[in-house]
C-alpha atoms as a PDB file:
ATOM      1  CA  UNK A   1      -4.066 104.488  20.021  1.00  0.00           C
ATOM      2  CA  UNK A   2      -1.777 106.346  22.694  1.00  0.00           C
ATOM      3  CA  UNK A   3      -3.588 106.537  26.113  1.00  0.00           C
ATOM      4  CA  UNK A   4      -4.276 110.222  26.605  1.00  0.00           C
ATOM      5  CA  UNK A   5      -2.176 112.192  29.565  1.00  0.00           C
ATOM      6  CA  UNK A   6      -3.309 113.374  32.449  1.00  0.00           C
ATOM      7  CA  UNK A   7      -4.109 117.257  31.083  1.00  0.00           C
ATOM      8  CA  UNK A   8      -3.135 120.516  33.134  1.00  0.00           C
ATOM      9  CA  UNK A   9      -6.331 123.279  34.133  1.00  0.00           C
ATOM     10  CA  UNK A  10      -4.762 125.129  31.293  1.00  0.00           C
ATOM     11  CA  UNK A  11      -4.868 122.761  28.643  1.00  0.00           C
ATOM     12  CA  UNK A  12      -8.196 121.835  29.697  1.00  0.00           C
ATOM     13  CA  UNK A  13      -9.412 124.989  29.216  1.00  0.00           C
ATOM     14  CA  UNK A  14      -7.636 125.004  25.629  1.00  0.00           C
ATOM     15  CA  UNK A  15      -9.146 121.993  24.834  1.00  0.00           C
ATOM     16  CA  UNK A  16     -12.737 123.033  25.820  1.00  0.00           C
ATOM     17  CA  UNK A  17     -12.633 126.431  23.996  1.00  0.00           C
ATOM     18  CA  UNK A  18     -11.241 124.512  20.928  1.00  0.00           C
ATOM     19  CA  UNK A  19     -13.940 122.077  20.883  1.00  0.00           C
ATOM     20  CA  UNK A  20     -16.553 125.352  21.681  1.00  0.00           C
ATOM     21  CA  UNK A  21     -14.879 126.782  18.294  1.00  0.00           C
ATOM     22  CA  UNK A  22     -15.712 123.528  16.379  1.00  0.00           C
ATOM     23  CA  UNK A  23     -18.882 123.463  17.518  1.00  0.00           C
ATOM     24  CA  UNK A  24     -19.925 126.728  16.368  1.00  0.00           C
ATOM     25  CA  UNK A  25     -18.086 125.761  13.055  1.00  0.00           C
ATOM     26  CA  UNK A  26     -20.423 122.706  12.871  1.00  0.00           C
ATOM     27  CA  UNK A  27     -23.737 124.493  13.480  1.00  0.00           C
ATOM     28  CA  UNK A  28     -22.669 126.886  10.441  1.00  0.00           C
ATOM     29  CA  UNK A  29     -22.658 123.220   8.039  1.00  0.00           C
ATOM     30  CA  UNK A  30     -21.358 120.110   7.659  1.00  0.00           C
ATOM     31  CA  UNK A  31     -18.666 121.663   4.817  1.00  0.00           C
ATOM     32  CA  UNK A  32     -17.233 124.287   7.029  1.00  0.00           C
ATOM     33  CA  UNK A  33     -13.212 123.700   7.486  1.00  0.00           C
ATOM     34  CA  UNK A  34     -12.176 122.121  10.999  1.00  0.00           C
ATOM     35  CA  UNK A  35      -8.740 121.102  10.063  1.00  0.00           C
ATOM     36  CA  UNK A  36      -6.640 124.479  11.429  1.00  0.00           C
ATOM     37  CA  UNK A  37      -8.665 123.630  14.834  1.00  0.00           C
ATOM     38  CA  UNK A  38      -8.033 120.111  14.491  1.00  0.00           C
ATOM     39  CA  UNK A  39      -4.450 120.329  14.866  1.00  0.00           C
ATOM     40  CA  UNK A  40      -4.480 122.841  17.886  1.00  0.00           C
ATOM     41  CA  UNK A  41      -5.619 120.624  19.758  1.00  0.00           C
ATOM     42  CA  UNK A  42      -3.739 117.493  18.871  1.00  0.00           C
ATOM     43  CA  UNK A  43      -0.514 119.682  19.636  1.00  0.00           C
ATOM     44  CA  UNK A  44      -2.017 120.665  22.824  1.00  0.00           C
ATOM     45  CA  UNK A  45      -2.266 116.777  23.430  1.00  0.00           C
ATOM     46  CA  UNK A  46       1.423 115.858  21.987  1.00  0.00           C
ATOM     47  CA  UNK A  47       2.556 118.338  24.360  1.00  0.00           C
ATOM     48  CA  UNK A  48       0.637 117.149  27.320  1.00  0.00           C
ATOM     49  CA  UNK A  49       2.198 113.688  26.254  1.00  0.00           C
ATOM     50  CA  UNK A  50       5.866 115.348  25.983  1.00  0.00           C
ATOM     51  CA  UNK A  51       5.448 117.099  29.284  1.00  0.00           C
ATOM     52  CA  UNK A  52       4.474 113.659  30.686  1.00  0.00           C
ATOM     53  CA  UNK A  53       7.409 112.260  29.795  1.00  0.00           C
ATOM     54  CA  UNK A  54       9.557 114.286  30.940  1.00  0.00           C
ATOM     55  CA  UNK A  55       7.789 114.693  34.244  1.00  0.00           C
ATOM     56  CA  UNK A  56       8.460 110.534  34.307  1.00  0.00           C
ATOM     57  CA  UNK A  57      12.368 110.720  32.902  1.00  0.00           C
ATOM     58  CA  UNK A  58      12.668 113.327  35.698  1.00  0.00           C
ATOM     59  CA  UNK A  59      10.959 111.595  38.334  1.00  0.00           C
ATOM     60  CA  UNK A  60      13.119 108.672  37.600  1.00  0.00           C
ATOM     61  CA  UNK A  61      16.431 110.557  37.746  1.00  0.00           C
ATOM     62  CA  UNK A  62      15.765 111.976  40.546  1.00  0.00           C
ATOM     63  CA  UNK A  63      15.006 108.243  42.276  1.00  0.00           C
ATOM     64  CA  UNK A  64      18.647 107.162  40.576  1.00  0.00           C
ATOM     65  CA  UNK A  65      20.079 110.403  42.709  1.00  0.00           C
ATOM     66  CA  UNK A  66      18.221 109.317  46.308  1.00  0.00           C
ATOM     67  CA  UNK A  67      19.287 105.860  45.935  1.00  0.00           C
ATOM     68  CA  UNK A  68      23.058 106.704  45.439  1.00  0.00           C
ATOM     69  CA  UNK A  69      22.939 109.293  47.957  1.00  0.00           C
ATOM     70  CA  UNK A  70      21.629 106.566  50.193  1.00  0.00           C
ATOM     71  CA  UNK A  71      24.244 103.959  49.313  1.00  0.00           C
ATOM     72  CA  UNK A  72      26.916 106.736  49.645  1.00  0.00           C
ATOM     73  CA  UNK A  73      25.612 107.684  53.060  1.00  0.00           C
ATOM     74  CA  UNK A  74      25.693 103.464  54.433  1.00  0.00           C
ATOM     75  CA  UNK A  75      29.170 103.063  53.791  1.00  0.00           C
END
């Protein structure tokens, strides 16, 4: 299993009214349909997981650009 992301306020809150949803699904019986809810909020955590990684392929380009700027500026 993927280690979860570090979520944003907003998809926190997404996530908690999602799970509120299911929840009140769940006290209605144990045959009600959670699927469509389900999903929302494994997209919500494949995004968090795609924002992460870019955040990381960003952080590391930018690192690439300081060091060259700093071997550029020694010489």
């Amino acid at each position: 299993m993927a280690k979860d992301p570090k979520f944003t306020a907003g998809e926190v809150a997404k996530i908690a009214w999602l799970t509120t949803r299911m929840a009140k699904r769940g006290i209605a019986g144990e045959t009600v349909h959670l699927g469509d809810l389900e999903r929302k909020v494994e997209r919500i955590i494949d995004g968090a997981r795609e924002r992460e990684e870019r955040q990381a392929a960003d952080a590391a380009e930018a690192e690439k650009a300081a060091r060259k700027a700093r071997t550029k500026n020694r010489k």
